[in-house]
C-alpha atoms as a PDB file:
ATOM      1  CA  UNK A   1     -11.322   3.185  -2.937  1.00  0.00           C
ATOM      2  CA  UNK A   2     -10.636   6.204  -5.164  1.00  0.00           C
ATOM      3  CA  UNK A   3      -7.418   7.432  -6.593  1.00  0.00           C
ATOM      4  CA  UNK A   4      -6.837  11.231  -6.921  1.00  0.00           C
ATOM      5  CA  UNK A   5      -4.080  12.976  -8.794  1.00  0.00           C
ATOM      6  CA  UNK A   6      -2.700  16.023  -6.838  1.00  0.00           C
ATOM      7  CA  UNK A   7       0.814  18.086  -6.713  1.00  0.00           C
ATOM      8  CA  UNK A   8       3.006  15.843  -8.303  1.00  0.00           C
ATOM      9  CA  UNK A   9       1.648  12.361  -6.650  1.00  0.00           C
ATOM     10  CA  UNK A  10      -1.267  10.087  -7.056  1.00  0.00           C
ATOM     11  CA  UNK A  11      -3.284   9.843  -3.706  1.00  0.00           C
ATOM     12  CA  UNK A  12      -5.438   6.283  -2.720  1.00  0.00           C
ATOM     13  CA  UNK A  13      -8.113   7.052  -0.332  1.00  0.00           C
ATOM     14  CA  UNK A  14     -10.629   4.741   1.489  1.00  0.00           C
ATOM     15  CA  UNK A  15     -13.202   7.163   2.295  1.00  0.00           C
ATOM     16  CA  UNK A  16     -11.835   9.755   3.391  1.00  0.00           C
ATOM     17  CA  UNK A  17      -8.362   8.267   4.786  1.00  0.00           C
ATOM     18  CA  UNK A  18      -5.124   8.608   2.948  1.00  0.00           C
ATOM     19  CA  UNK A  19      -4.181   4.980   2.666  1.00  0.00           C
ATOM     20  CA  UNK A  20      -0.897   5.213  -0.313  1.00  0.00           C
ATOM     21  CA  UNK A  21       0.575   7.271  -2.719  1.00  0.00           C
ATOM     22  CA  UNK A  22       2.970   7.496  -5.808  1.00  0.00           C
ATOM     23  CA  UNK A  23       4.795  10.440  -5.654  1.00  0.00           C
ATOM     24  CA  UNK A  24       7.051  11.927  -8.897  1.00  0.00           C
ATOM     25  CA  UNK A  25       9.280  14.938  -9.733  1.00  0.00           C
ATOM     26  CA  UNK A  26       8.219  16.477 -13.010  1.00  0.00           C
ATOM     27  CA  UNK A  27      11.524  17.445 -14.819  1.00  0.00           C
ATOM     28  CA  UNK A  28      10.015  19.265 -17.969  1.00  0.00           C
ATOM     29  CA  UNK A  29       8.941  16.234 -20.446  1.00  0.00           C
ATOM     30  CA  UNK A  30      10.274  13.688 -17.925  1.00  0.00           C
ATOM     31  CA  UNK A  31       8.460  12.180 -14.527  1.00  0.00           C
ATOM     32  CA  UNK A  32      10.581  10.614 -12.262  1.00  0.00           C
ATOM     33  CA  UNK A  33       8.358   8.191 -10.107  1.00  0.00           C
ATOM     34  CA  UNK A  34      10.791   8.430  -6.907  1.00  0.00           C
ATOM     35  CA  UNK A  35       8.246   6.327  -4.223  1.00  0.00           C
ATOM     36  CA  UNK A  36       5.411   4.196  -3.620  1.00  0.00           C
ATOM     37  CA  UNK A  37       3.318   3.303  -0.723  1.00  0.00           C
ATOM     38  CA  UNK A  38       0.690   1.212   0.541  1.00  0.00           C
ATOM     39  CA  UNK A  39      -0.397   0.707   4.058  1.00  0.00           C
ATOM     40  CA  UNK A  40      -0.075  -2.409   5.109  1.00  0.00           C
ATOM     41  CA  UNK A  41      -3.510  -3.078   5.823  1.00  0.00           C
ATOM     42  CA  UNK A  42      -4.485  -2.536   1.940  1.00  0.00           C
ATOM     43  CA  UNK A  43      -1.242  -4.732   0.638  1.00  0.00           C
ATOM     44  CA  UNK A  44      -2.233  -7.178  -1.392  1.00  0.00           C
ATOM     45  CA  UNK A  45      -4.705  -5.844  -3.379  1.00  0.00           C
ATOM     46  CA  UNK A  46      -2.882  -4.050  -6.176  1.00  0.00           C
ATOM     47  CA  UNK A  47      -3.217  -0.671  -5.221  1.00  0.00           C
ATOM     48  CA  UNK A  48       0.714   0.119  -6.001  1.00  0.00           C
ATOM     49  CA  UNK A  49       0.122  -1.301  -9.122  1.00  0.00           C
ATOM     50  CA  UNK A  50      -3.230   0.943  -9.545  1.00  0.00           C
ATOM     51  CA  UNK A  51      -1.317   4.218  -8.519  1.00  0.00           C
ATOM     52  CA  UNK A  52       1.640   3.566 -10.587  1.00  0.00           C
ATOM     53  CA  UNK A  53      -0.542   2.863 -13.663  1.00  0.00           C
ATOM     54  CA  UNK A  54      -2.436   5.892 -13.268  1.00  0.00           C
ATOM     55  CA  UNK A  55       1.323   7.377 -13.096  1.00  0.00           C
ATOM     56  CA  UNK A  56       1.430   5.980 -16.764  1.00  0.00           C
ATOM     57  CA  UNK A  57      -2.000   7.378 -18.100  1.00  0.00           C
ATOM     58  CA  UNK A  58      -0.897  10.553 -17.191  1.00  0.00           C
ATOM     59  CA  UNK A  59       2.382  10.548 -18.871  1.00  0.00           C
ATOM     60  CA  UNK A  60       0.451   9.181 -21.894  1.00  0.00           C
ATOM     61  CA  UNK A  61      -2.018  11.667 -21.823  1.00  0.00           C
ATOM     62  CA  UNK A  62       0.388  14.390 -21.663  1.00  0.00           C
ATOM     63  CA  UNK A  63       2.739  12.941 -23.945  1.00  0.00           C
ATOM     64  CA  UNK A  64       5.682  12.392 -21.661  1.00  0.00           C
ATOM     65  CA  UNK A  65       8.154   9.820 -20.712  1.00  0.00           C
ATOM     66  CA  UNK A  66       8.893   8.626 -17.026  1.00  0.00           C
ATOM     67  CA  UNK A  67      12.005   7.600 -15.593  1.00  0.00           C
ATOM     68  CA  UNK A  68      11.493   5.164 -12.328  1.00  0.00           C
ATOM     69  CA  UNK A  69      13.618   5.405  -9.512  1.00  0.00           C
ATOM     70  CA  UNK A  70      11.517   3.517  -7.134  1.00  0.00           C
ATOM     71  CA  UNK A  71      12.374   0.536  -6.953  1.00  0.00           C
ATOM     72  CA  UNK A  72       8.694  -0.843  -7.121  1.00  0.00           C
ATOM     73  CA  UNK A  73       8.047   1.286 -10.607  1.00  0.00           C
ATOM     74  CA  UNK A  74      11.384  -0.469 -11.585  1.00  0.00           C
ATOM     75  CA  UNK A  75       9.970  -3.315 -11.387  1.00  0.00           C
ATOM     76  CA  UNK A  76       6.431  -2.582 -12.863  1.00  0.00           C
ATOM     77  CA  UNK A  77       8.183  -1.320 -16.201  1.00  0.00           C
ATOM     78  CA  UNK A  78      10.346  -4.987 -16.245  1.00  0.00           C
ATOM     79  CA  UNK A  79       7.345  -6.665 -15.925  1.00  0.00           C
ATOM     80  CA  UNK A  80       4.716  -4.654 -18.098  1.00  0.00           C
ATOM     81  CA  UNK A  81       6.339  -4.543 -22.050  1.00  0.00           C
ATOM     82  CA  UNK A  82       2.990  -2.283 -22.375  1.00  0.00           C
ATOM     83  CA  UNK A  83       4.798   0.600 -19.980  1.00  0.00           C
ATOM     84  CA  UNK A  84       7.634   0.554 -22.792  1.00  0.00           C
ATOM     85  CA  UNK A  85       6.398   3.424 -25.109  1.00  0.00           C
ATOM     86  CA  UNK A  86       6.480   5.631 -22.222  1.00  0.00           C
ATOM     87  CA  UNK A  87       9.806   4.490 -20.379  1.00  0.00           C
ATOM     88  CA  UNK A  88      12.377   7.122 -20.306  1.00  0.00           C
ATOM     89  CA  UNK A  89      16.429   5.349 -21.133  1.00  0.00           C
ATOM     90  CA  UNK A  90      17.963   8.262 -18.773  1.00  0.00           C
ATOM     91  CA  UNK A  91      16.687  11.533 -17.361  1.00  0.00           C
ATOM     92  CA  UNK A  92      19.087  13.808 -19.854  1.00  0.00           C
END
């Protein structure tokens, strides 16, 4: 399993198959994660966590907050105090 950032969404593959992705809309210093998605097959496993956390290293990285509008990255940020520094109040 291998996650791989490309055009504004993390990708998980199995091999070769697309099997979930985080997707965002970069708004200038602001990422709003707007969906996640796991197949079925791979639920369980913590593979929406994974892609959502990688969602978070890049923000960190590039020194940016993220504002969640899925509703399972609304729930990662309530449970993970960590995600805080990077949490965005509103998207103005």
């Amino acid at each position: 399993m291998k996650i791989v950032e490309e055009k504004n969404r993390f990708v998980l593959y199995d091999d070769e198959e697309e099997v979930g992705e985080m997707t965002f809309v970069d708004r200038g210093d602001i990422f709003v994660i707007n969906h996640t998605y796991v197949n079925p097959n791979y639920r369980g496993q913590k593979f929406a966590e994974q892609l959502v956390a990688s969602g978070i290293e890049k923000a960190r990285r590039e020194k940016r907050k993220i504002f969640p509008t899925c509703p399972f990255a609304v729930r990662e940020f309530a449970l993970k105090p960590d995600y805080k520094d990077v949490l965005a109040e509103s998207l103005s």
